[in-house]
PDB file of N, CA and C in Angstrom:
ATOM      1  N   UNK A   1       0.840  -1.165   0.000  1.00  0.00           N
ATOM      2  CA  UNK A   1       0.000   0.000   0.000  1.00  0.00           C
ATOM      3  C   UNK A   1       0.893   1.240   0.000  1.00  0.00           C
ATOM      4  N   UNK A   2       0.109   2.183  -0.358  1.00  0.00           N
ATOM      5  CA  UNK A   2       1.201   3.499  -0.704  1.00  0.00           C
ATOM      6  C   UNK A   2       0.104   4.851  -0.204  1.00  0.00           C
ATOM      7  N   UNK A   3       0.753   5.687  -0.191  1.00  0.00           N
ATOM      8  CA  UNK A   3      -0.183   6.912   0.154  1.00  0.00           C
ATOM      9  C   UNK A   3      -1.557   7.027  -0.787  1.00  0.00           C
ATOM     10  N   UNK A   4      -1.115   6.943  -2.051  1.00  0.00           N
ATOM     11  CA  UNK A   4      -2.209   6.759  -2.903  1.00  0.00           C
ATOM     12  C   UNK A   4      -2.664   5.831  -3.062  1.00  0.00           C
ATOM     13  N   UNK A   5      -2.754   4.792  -2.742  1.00  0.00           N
ATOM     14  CA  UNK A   5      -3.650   3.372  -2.949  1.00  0.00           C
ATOM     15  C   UNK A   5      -4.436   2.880  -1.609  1.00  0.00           C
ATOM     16  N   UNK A   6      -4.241   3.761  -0.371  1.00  0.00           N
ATOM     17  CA  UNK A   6      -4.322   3.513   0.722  1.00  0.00           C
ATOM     18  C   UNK A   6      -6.014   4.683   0.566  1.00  0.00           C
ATOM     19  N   UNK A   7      -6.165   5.572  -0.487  1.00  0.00           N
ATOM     20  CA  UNK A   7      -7.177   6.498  -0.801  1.00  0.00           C
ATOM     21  C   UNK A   7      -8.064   5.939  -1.833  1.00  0.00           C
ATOM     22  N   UNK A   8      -7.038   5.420  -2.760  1.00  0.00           N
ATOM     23  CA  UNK A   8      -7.888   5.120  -4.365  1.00  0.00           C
ATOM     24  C   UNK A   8      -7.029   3.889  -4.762  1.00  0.00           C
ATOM     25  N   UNK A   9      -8.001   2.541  -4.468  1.00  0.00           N
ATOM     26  CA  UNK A   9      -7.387   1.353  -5.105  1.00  0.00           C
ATOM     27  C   UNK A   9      -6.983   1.319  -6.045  1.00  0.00           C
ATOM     28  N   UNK A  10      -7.345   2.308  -7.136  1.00  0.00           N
ATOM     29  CA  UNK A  10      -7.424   2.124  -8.420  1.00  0.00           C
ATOM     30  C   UNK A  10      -6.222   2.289  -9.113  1.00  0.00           C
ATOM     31  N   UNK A  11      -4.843   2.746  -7.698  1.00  0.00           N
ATOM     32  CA  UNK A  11      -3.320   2.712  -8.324  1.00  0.00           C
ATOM     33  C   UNK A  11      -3.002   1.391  -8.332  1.00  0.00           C
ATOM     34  N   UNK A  12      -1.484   1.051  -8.953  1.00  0.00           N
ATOM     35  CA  UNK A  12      -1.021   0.552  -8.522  1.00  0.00           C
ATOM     36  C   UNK A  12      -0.138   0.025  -7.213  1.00  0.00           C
ATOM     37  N   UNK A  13      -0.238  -1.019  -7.137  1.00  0.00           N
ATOM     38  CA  UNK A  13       0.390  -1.511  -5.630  1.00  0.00           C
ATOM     39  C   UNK A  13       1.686  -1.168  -5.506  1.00  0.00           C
ATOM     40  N   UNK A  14       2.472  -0.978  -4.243  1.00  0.00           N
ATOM     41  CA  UNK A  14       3.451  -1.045  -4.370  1.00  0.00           C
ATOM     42  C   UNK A  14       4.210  -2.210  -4.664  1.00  0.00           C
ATOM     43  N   UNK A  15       5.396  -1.936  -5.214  1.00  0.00           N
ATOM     44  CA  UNK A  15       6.197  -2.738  -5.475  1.00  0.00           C
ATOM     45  C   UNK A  15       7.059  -3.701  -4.476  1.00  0.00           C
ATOM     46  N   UNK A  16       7.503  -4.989  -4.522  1.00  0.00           N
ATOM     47  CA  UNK A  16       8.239  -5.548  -3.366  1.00  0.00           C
ATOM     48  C   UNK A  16       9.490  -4.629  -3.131  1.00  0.00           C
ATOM     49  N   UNK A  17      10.275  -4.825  -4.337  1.00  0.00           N
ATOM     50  CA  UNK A  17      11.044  -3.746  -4.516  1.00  0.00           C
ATOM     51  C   UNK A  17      11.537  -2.512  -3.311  1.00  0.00           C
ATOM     52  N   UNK A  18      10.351  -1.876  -3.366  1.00  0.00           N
ATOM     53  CA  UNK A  18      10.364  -0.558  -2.838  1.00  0.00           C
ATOM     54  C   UNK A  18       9.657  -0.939  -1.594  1.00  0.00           C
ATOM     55  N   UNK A  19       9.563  -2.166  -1.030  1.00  0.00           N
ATOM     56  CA  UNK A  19       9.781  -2.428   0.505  1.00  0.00           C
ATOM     57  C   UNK A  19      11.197  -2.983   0.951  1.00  0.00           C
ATOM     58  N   UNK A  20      11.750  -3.835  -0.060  1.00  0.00           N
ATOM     59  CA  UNK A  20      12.839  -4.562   0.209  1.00  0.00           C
ATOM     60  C   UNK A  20      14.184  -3.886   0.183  1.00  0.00           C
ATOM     61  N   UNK A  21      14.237  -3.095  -0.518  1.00  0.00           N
ATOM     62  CA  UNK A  21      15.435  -2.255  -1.023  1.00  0.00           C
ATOM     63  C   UNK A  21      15.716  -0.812   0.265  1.00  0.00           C
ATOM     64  N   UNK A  22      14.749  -0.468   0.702  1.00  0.00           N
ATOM     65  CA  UNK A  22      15.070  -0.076   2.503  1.00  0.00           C
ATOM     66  C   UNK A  22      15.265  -0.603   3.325  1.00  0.00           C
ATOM     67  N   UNK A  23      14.691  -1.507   3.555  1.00  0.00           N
ATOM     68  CA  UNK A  23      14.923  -2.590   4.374  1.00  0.00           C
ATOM     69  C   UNK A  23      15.971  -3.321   4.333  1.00  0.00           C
ATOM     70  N   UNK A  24      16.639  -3.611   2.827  1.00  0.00           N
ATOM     71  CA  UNK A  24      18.362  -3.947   2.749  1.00  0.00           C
ATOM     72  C   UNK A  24      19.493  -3.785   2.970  1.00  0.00           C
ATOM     73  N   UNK A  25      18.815  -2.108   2.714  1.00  0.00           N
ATOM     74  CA  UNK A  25      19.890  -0.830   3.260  1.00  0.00           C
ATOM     75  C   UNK A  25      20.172  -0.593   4.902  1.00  0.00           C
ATOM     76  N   UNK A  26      18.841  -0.955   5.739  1.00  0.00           N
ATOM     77  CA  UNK A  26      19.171  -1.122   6.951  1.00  0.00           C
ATOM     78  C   UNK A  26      19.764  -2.315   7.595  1.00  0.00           C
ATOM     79  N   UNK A  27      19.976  -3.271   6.571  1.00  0.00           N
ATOM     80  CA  UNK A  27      20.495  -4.545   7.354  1.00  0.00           C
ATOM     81  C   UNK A  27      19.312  -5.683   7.677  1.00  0.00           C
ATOM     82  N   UNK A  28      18.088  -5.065   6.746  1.00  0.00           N
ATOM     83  CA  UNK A  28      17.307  -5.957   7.093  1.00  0.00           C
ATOM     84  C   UNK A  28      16.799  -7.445   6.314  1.00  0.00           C
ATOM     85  N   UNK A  29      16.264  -8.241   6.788  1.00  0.00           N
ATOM     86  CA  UNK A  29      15.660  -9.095   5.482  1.00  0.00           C
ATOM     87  C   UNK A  29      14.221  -9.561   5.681  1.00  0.00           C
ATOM     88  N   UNK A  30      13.686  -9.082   5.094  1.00  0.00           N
ATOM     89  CA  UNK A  30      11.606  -9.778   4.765  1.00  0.00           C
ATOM     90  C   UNK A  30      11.874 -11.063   5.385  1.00  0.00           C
ATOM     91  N   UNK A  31      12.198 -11.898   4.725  1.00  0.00           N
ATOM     92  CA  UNK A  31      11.829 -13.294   5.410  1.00  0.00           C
ATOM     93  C   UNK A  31      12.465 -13.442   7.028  1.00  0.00           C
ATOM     94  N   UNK A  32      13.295 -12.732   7.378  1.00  0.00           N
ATOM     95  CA  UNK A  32      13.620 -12.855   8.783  1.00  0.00           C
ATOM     96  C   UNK A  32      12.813 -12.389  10.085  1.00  0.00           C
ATOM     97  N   UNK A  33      12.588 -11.155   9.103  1.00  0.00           N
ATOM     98  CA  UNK A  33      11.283 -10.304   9.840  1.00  0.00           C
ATOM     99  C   UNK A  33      10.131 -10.910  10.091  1.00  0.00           C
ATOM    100  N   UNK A  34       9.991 -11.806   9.303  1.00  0.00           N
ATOM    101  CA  UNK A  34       7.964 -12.570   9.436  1.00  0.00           C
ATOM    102  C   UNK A  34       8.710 -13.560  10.235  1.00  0.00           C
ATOM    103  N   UNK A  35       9.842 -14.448  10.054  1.00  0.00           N
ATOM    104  CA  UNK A  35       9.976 -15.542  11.467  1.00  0.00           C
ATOM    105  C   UNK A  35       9.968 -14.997  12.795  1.00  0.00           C
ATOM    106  N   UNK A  36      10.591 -13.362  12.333  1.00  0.00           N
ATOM    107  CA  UNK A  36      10.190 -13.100  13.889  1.00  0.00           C
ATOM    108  C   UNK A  36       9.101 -12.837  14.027  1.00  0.00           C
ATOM    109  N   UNK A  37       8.453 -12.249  13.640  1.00  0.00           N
ATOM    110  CA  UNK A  37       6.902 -12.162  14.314  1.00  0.00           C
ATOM    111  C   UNK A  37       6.344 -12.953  14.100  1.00  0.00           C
ATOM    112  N   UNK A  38       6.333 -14.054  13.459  1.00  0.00           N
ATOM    113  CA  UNK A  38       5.574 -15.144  13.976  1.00  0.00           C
ATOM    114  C   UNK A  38       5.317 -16.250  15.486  1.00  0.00           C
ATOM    115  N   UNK A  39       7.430 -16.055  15.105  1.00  0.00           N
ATOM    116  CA  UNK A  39       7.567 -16.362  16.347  1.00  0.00           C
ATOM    117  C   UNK A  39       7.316 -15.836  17.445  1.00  0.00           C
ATOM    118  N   UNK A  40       7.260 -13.965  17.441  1.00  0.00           N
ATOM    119  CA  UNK A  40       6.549 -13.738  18.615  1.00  0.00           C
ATOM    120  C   UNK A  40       5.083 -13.895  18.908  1.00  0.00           C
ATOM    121  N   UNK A  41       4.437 -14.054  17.626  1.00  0.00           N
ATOM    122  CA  UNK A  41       3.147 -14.274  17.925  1.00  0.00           C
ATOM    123  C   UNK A  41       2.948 -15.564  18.459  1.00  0.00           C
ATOM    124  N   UNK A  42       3.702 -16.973  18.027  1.00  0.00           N
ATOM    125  CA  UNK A  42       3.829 -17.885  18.918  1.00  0.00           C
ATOM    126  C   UNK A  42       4.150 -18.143  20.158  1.00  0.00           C
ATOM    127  N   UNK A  43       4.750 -16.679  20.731  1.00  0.00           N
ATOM    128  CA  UNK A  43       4.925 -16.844  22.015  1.00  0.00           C
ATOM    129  C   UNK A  43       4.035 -15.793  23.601  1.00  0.00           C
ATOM    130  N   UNK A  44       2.781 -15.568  22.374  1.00  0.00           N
ATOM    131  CA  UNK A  44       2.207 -15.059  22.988  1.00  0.00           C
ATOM    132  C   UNK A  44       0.917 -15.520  22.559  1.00  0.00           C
ATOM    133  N   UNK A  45       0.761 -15.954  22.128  1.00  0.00           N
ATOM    134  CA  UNK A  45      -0.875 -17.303  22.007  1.00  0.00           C
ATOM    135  C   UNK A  45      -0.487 -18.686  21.384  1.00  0.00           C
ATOM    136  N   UNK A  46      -0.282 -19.841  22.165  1.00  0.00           N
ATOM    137  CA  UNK A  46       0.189 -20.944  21.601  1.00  0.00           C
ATOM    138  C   UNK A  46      -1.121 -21.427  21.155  1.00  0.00           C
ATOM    139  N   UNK A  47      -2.395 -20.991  20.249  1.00  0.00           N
ATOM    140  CA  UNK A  47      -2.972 -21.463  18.927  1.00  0.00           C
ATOM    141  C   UNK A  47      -2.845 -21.847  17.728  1.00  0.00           C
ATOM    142  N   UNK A  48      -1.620 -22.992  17.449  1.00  0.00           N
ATOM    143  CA  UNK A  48      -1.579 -23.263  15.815  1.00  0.00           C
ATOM    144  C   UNK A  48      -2.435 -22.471  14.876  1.00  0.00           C
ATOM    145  N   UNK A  49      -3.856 -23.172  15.163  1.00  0.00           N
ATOM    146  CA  UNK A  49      -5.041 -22.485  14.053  1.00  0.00           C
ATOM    147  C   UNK A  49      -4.905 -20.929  14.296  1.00  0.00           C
ATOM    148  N   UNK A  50      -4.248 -19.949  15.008  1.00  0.00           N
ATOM    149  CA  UNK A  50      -4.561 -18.508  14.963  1.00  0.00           C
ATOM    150  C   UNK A  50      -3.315 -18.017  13.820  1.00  0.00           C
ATOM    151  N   UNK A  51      -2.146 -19.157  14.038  1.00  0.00           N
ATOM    152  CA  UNK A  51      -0.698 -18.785  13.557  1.00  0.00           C
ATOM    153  C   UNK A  51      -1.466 -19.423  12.049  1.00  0.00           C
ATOM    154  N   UNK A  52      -1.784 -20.676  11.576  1.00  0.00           N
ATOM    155  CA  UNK A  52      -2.783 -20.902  10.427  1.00  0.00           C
ATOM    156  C   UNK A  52      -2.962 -19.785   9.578  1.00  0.00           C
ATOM    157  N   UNK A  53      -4.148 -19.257  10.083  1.00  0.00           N
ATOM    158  CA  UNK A  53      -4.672 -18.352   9.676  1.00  0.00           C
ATOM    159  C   UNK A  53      -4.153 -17.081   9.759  1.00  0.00           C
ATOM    160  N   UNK A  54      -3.458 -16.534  10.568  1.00  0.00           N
ATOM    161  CA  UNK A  54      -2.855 -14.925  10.473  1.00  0.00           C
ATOM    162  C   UNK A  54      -1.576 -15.240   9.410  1.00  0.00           C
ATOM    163  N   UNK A  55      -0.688 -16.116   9.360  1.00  0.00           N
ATOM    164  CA  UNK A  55       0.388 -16.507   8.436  1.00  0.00           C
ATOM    165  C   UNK A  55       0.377 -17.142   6.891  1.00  0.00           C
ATOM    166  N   UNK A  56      -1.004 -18.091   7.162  1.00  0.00           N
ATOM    167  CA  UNK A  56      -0.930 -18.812   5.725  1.00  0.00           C
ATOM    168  C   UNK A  56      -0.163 -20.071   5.834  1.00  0.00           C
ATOM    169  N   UNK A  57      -0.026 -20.384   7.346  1.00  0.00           N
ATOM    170  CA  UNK A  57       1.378 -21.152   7.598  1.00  0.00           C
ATOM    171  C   UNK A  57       0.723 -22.832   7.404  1.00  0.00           C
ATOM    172  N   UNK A  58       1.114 -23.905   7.121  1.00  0.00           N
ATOM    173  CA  UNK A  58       0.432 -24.820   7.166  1.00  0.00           C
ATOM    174  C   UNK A  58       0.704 -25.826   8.604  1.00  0.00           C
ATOM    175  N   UNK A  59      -0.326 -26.649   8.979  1.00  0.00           N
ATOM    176  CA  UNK A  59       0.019 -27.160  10.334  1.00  0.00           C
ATOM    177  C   UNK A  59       1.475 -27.396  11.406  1.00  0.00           C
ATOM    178  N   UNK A  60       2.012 -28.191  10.246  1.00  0.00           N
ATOM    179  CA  UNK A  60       3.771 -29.140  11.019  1.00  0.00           C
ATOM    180  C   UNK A  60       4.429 -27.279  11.122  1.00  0.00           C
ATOM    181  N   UNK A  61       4.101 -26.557  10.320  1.00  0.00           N
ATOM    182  CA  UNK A  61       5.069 -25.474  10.359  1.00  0.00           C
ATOM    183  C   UNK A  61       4.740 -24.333  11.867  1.00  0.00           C
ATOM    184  N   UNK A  62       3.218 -24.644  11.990  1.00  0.00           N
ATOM    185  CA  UNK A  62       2.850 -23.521  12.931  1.00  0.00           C
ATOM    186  C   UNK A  62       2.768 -24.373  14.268  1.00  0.00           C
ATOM    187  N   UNK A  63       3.002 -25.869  14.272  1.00  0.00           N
ATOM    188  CA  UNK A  63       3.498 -26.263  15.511  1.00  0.00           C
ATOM    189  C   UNK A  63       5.345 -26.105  15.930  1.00  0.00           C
ATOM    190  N   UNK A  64       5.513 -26.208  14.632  1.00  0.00           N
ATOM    191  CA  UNK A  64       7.536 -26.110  15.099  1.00  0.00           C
ATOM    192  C   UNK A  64       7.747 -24.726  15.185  1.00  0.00           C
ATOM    193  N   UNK A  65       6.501 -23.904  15.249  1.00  0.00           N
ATOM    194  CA  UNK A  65       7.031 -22.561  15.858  1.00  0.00           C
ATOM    195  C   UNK A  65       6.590 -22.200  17.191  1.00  0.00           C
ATOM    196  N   UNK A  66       5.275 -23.651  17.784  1.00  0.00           N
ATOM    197  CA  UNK A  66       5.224 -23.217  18.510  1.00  0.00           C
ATOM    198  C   UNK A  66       5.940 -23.615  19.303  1.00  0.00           C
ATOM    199  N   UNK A  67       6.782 -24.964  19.402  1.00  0.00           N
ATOM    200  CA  UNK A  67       7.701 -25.990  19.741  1.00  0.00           C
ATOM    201  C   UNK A  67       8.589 -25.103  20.342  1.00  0.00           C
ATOM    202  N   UNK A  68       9.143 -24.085  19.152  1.00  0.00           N
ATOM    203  CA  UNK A  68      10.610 -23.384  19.315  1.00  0.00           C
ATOM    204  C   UNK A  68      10.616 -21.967  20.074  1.00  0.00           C
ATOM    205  N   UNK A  69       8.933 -21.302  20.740  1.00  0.00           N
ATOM    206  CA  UNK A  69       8.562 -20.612  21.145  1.00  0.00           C
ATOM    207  C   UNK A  69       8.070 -20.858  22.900  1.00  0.00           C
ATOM    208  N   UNK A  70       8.350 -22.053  22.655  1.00  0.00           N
ATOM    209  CA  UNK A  70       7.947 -22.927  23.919  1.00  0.00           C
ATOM    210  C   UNK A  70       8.274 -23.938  24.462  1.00  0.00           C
ATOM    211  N   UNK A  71       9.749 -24.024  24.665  1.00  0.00           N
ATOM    212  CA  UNK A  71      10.914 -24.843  24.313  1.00  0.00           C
ATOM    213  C   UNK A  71      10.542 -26.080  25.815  1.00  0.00           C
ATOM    214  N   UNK A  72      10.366 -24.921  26.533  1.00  0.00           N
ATOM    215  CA  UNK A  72       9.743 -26.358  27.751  1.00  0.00           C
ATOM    216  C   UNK A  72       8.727 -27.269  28.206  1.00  0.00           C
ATOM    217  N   UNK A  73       7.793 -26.854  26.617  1.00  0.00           N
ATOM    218  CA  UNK A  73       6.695 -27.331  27.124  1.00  0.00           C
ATOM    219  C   UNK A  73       4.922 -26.351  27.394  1.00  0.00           C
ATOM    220  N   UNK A  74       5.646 -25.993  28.051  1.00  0.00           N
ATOM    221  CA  UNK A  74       4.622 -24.703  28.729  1.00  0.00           C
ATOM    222  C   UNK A  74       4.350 -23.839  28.009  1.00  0.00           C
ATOM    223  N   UNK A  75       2.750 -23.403  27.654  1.00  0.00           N
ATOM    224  CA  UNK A  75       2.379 -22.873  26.821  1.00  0.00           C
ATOM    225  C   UNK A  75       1.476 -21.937  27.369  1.00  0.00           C
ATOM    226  N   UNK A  76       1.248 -20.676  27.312  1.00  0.00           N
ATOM    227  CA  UNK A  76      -0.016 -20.147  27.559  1.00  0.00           C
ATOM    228  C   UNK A  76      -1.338 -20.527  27.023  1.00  0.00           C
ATOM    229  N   UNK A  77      -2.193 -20.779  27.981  1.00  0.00           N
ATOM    230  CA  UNK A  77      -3.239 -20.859  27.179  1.00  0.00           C
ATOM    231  C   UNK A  77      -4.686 -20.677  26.863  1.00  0.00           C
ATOM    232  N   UNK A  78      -4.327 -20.565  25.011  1.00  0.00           N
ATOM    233  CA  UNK A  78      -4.661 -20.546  24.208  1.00  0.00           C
ATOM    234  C   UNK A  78      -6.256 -19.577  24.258  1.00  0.00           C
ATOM    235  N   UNK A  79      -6.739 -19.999  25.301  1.00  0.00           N
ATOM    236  CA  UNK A  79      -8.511 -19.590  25.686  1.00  0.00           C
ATOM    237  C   UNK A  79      -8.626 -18.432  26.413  1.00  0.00           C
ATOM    238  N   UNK A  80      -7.440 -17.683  27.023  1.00  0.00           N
ATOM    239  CA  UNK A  80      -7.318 -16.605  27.302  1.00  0.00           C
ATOM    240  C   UNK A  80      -6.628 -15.394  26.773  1.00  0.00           C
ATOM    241  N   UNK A  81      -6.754 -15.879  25.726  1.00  0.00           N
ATOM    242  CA  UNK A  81      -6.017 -14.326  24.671  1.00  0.00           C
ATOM    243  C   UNK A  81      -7.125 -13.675  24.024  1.00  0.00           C
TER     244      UNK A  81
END
């Protein structure tokens, strides 16, 4: 989304490009960034199906995050978030 598409769909989207290419410059990387927040979102509601659905993530993947978010076991839960 961009200033203008955020008003009138009718632009074009932004480009990956022109998210990635700042984000490079700071030392950053897209795909590192979504493991982390996934992973923090795994460590603050251990719901597979919420990580599912907010990620796109498929099952084995949104349990080995919650696995690695919850290394002892112990999970918050799930029914109180």
């Amino acid at each position: 989304m961009t200033a203008r598409t955020a008003v009138d769909d009718t632009h074009p989207p932004v480009s990956a490009n022109a998210i990635n290419k700042p984000l490079r410059r700071a030392g950053c990387q897209t795909g590192r960034l979504r493991m982390d927040r996934i992973l923090d979102e795994a460590g603050h509601i251990a719901d597979p199906l919420h990580l599912i659905r907010l990620f796109g993530l498929s099952p084995v993947t949104a349990l080995r995050y919650l696995r690695a978010a919850h290394p002892s076991g112990t999970r918050p839960d799930p029914t109180s978030a």
